[in-house]
C-alpha atoms as a PDB file:
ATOM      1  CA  UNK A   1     -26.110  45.968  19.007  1.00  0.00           C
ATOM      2  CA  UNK A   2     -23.943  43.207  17.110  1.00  0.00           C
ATOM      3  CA  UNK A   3     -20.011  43.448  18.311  1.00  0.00           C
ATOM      4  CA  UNK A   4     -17.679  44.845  15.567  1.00  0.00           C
ATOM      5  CA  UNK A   5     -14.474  43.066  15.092  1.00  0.00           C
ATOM      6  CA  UNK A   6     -11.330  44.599  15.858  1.00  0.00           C
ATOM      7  CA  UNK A   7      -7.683  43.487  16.002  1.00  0.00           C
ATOM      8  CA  UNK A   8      -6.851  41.008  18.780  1.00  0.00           C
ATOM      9  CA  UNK A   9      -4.291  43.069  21.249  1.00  0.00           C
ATOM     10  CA  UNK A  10      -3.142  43.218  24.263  1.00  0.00           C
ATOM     11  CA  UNK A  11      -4.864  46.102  26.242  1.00  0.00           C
ATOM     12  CA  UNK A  12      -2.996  48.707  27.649  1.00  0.00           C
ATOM     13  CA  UNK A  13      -4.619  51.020  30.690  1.00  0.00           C
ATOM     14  CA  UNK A  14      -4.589  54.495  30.955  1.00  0.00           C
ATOM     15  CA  UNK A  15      -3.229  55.644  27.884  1.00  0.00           C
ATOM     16  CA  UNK A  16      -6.466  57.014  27.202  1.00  0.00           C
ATOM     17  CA  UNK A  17      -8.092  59.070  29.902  1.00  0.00           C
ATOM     18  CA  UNK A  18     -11.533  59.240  30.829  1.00  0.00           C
ATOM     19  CA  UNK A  19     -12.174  62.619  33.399  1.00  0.00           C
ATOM     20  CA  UNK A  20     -15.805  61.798  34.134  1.00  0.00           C
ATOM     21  CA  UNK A  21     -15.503  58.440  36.421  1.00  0.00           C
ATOM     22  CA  UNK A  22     -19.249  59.207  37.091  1.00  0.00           C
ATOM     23  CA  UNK A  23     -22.396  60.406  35.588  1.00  0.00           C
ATOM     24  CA  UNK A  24     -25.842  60.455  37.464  1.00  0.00           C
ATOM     25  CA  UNK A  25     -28.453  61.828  35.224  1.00  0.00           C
ATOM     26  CA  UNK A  26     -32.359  61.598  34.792  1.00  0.00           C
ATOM     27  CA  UNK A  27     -34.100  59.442  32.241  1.00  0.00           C
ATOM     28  CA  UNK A  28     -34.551  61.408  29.096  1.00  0.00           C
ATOM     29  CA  UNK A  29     -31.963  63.858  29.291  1.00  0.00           C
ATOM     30  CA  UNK A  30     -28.951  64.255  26.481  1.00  0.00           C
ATOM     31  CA  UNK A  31     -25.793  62.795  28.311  1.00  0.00           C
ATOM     32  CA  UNK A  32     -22.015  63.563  27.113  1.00  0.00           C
ATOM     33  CA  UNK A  33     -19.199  61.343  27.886  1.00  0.00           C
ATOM     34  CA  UNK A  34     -15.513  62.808  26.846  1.00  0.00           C
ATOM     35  CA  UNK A  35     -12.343  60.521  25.884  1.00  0.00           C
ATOM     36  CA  UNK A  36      -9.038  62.157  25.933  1.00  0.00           C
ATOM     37  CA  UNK A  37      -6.352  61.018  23.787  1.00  0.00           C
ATOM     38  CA  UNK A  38      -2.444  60.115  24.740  1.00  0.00           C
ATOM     39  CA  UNK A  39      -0.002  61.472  22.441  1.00  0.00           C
ATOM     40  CA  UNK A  40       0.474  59.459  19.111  1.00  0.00           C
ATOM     41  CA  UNK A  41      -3.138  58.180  19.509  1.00  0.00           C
ATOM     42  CA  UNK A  42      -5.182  59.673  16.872  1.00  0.00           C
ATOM     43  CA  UNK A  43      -7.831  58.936  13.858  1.00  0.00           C
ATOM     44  CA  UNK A  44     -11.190  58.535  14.431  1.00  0.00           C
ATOM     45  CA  UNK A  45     -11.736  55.177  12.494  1.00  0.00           C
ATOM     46  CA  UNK A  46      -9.314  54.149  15.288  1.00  0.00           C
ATOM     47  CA  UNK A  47     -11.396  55.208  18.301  1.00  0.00           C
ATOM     48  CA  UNK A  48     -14.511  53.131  19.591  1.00  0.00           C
ATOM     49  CA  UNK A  49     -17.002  53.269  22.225  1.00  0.00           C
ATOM     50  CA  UNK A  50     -17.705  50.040  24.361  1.00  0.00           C
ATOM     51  CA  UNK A  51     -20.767  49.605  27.274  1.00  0.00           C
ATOM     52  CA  UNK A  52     -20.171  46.985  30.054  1.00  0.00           C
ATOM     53  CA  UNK A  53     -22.267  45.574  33.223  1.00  0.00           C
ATOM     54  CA  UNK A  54     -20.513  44.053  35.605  1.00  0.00           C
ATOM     55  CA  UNK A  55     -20.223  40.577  34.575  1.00  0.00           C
ATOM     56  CA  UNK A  56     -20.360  40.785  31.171  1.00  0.00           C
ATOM     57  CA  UNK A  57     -17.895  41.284  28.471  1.00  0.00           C
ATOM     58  CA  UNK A  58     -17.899  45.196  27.341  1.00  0.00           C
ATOM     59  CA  UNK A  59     -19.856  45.539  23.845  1.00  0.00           C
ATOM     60  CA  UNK A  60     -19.288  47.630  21.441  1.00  0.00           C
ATOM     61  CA  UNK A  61     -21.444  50.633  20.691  1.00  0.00           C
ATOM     62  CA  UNK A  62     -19.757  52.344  17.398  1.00  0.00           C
ATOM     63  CA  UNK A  63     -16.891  53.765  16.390  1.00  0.00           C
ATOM     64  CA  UNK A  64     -16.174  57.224  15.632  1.00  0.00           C
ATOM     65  CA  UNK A  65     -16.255  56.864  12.101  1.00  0.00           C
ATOM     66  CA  UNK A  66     -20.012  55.611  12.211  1.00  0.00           C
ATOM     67  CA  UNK A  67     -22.611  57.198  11.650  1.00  0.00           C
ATOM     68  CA  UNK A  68     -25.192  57.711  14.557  1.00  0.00           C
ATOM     69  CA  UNK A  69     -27.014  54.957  15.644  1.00  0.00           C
ATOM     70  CA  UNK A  70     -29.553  53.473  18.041  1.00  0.00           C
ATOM     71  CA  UNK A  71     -29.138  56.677  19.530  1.00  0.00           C
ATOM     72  CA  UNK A  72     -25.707  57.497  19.983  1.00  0.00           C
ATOM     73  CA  UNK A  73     -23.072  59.007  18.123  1.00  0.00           C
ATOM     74  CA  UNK A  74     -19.679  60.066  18.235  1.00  0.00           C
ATOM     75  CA  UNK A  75     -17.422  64.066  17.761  1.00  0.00           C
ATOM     76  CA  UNK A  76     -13.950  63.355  17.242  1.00  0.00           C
ATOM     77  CA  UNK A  77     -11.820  65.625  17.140  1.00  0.00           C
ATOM     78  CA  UNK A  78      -8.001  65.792  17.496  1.00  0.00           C
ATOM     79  CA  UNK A  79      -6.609  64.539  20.922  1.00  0.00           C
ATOM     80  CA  UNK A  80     -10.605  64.095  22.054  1.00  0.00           C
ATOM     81  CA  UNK A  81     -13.474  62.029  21.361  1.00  0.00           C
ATOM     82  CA  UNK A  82     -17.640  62.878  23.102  1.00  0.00           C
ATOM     83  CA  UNK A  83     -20.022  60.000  23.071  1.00  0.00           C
ATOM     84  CA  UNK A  84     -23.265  61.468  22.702  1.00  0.00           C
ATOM     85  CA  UNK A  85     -26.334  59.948  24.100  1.00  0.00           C
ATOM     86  CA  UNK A  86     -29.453  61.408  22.905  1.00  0.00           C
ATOM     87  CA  UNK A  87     -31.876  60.682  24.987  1.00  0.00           C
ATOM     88  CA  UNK A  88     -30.717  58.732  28.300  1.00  0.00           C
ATOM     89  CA  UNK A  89     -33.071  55.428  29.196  1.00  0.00           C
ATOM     90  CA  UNK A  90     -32.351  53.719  32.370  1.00  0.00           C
ATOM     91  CA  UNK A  91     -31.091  50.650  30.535  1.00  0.00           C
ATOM     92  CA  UNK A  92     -28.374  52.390  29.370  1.00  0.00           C
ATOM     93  CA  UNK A  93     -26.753  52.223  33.006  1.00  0.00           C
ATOM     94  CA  UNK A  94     -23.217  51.193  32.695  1.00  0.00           C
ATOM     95  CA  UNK A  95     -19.678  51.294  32.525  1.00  0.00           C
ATOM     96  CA  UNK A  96     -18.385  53.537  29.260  1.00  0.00           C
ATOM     97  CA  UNK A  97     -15.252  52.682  28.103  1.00  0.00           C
ATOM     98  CA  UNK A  98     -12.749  54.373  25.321  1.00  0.00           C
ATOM     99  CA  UNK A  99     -10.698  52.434  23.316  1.00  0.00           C
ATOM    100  CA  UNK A 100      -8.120  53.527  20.652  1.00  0.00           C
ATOM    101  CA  UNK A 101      -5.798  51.543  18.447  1.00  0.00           C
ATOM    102  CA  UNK A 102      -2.305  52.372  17.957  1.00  0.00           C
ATOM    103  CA  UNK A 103      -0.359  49.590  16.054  1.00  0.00           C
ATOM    104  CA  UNK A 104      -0.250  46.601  17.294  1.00  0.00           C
ATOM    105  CA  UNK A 105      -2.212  47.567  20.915  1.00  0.00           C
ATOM    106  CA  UNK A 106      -5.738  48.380  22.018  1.00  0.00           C
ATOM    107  CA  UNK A 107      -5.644  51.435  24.540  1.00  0.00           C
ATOM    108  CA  UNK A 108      -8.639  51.479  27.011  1.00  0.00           C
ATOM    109  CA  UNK A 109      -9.736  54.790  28.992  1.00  0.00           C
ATOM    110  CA  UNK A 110     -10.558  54.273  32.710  1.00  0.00           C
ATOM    111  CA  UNK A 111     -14.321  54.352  32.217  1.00  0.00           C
ATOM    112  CA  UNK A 112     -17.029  56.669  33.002  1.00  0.00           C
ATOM    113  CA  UNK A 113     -19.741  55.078  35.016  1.00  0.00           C
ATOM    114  CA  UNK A 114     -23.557  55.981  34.319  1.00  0.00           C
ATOM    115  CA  UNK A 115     -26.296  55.788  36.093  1.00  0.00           C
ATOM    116  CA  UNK A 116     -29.839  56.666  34.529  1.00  0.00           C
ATOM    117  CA  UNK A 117     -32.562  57.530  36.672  1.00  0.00           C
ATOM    118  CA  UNK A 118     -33.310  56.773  40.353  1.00  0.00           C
ATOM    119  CA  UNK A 119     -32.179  53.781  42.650  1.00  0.00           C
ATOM    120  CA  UNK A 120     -34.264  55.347  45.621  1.00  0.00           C
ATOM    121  CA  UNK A 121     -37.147  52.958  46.896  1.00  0.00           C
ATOM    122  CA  UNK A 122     -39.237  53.191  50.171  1.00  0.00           C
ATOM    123  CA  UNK A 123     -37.441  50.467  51.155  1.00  0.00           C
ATOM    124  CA  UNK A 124     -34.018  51.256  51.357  1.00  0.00           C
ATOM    125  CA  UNK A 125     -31.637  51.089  53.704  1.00  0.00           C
ATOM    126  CA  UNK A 126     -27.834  52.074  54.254  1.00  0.00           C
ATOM    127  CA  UNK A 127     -25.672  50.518  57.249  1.00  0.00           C
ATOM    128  CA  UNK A 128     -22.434  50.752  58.069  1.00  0.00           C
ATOM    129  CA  UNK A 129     -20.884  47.521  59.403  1.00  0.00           C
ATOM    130  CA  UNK A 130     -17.569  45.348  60.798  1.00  0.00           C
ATOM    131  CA  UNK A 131     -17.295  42.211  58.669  1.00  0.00           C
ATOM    132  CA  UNK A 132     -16.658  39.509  61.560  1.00  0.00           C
ATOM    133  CA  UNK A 133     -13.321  38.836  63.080  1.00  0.00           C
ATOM    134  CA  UNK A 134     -11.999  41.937  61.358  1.00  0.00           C
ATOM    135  CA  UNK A 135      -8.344  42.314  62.827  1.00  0.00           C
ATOM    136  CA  UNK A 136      -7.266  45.694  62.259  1.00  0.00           C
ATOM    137  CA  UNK A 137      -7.690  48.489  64.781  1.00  0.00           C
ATOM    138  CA  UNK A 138      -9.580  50.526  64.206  1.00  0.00           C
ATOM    139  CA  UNK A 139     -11.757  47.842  61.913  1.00  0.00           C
ATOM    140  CA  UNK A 140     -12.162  48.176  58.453  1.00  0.00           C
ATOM    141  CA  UNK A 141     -15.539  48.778  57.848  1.00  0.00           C
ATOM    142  CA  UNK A 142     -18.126  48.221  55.193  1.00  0.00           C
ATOM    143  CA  UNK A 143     -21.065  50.216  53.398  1.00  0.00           C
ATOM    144  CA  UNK A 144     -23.717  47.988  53.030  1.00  0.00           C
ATOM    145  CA  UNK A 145     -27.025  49.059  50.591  1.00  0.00           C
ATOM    146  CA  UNK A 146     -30.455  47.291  50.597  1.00  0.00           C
ATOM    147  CA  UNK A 147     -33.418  47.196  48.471  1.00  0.00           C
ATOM    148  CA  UNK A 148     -32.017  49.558  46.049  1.00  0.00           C
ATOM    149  CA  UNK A 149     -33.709  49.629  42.872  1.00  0.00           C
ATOM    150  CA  UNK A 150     -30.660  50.003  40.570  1.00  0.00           C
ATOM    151  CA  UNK A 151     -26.880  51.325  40.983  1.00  0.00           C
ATOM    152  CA  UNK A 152     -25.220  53.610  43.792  1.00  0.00           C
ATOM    153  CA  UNK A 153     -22.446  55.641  44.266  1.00  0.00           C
ATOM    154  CA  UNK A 154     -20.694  55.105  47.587  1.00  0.00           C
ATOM    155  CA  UNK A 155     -18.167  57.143  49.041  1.00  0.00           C
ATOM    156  CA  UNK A 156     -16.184  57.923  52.386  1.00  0.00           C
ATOM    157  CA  UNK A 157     -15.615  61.499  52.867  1.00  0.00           C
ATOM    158  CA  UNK A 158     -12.601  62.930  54.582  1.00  0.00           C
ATOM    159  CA  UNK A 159     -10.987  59.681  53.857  1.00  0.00           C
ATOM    160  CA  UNK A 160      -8.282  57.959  51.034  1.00  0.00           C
ATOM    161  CA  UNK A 161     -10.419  55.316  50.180  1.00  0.00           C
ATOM    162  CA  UNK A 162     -12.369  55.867  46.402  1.00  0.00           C
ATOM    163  CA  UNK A 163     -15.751  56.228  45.082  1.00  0.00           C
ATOM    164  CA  UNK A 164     -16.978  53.479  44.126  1.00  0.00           C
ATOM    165  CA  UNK A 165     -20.259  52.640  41.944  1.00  0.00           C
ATOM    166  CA  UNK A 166     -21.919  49.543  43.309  1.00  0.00           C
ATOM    167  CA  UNK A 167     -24.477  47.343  41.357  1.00  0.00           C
ATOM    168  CA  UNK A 168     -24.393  48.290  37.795  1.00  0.00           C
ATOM    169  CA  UNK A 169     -24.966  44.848  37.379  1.00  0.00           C
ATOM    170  CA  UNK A 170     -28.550  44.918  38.230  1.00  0.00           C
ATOM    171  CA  UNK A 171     -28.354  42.449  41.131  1.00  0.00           C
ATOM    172  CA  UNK A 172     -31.238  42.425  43.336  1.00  0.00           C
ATOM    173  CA  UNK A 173     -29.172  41.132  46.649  1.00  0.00           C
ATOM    174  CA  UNK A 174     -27.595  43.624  49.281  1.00  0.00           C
ATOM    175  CA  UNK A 175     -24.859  45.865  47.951  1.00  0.00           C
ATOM    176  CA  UNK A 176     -21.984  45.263  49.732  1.00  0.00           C
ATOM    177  CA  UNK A 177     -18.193  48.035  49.505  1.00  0.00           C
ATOM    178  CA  UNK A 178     -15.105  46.290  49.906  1.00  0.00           C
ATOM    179  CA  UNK A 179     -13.852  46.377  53.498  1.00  0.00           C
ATOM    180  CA  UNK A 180     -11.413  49.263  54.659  1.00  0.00           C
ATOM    181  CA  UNK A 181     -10.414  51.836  56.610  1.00  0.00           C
ATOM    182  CA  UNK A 182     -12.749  54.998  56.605  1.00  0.00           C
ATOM    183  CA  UNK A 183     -10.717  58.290  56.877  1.00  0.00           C
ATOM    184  CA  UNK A 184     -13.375  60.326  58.168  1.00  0.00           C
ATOM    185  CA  UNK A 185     -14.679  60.456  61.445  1.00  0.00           C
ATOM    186  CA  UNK A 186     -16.609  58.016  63.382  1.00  0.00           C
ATOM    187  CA  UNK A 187     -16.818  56.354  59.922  1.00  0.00           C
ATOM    188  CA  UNK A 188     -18.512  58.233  58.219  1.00  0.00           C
ATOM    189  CA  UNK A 189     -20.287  56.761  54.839  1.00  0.00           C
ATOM    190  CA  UNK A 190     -22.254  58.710  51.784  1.00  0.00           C
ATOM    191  CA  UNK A 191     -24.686  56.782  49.329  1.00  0.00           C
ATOM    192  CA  UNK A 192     -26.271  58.652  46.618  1.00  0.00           C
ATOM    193  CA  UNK A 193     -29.010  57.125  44.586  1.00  0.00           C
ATOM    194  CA  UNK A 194     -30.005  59.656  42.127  1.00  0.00           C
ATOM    195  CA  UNK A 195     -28.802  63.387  40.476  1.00  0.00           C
ATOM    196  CA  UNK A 196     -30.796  65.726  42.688  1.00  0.00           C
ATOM    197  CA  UNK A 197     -31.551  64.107  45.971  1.00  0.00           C
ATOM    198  CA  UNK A 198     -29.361  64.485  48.986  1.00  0.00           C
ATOM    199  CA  UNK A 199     -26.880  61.555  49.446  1.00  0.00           C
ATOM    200  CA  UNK A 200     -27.805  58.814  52.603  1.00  0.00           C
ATOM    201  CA  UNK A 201     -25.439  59.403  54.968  1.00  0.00           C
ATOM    202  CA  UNK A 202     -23.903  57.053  57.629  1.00  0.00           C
ATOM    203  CA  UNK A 203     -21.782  56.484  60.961  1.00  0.00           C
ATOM    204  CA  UNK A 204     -20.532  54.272  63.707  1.00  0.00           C
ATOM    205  CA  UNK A 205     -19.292  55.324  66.787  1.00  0.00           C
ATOM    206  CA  UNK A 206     -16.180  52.878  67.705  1.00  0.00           C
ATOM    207  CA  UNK A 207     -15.872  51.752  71.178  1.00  0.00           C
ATOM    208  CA  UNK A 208     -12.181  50.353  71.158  1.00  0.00           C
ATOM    209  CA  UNK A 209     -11.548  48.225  68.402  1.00  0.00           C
ATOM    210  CA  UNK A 210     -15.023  45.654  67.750  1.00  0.00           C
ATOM    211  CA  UNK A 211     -17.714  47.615  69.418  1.00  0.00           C
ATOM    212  CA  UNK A 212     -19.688  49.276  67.455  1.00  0.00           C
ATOM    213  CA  UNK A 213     -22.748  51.452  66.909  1.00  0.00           C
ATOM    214  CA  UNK A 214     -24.410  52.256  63.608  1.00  0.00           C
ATOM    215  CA  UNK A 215     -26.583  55.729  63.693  1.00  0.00           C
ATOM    216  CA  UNK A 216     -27.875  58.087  61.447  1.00  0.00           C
ATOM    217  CA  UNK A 217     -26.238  61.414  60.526  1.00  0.00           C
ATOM    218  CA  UNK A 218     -28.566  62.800  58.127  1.00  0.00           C
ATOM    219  CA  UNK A 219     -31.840  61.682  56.288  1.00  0.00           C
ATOM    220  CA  UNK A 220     -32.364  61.635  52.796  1.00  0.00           C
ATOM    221  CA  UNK A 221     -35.245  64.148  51.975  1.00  0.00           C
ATOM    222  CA  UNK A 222     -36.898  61.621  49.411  1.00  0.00           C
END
């Protein structure tokens, strides 16, 4: 798909709102992704759809004025826009991203990642570590994915830190979360890889503040 031109802006966050930060669904299935629109932000010739992967530069898909195309399309209506995907591939994996302009500024939503299909191989793994010479006590600790055939979505239950989607970039190396403190107990960390399996679930038992013990708290039925 060939970028469209739009006006140079500054871009403004969160002025648009995006309530689906994730989407797992399987390969061939219709997808929706919604776009709500701030006050005073309105027209659908004004409204476009972008698709990033982490590293890139987002590209455009259409705008709601357009007609369908390649598969997609957009609804607008007032205060609310629905990318439709018709059928989902597992190339479409990605960042979605809502963008509206309003005079002189480009307003971007927060972005709905999706991920098409399954990430699940024999051969993955999911451990829980201490990066080295952490100094906080208790440590801040790391979910670490292996082998994974495509993007995950990582969380910490019971804790403050966020979801986070890891490898929509289609890197073949380790996935590695950002180090922090995990709210739950004994450090407790959740890896999904698909839309219908169970997540991967892992702990550590802390032994004062840099022993540590990884173990498993529940197996994947894959």
């Amino acid at each position: 798909m060939s970028p469209r031109s739009v006006p140079a802006a500054p871009a403004t966050l969160l002025a648009v709102q995006q309530p689906q930060p994730f989407l797992f669904v399987e390969p061939s299935t219709p997808v929706e992704i919604s776009c709500i629109l701030g006050e005073g932000l309105d027209g659908k010739s004004k409204v476009f759809w972008y698709r990033r992967v982490h590293g890139e530069r987002p590209q455009l898909i259409l705008s709601c004025d357009q007609e369908a195309r390649e598969g997609f399309s957009c609804e607008y209506m007032k205060g609310r826009a629905v990318l439709h995907i018709a059928a989902a591939r597992r190339d479409h994996t990605g960042l979605y991203l809502c963008a509206c302009i309003s005079g002189s500024k480009l307003f971007f939503g927060n972005g709905t990642a999706l991920i098409v299909g399954d990430s699940w191989r024999a051969q993955s793994w999911v451990r829980v570590l201490v990066p080295h010479g952490s100094p906080s006590d208790p440590p801040g600790l790391v979910c670490a994915v292996g082998n994974a055939s495509g993007p995950v979505l990582v969380s910490w239950p019971g804790g403050p830190r966020p979801q986070q989607v890891l490898g929509l970039g289609g890197s073949t190396e380790p996935l590695i979360s950002p180090a922090g403190i995990a709210g739950g107990t004994g450090g407790l960390c959740e890896v999904r890889f698909n839309a219908s399996g169970p997540p991967v679930r892992r702990s550590v038992e802390l032994h004062g503040a840099k022993e540590i013990e990884t173990k498993t708290v529940d197996k994947a039925l894959y």
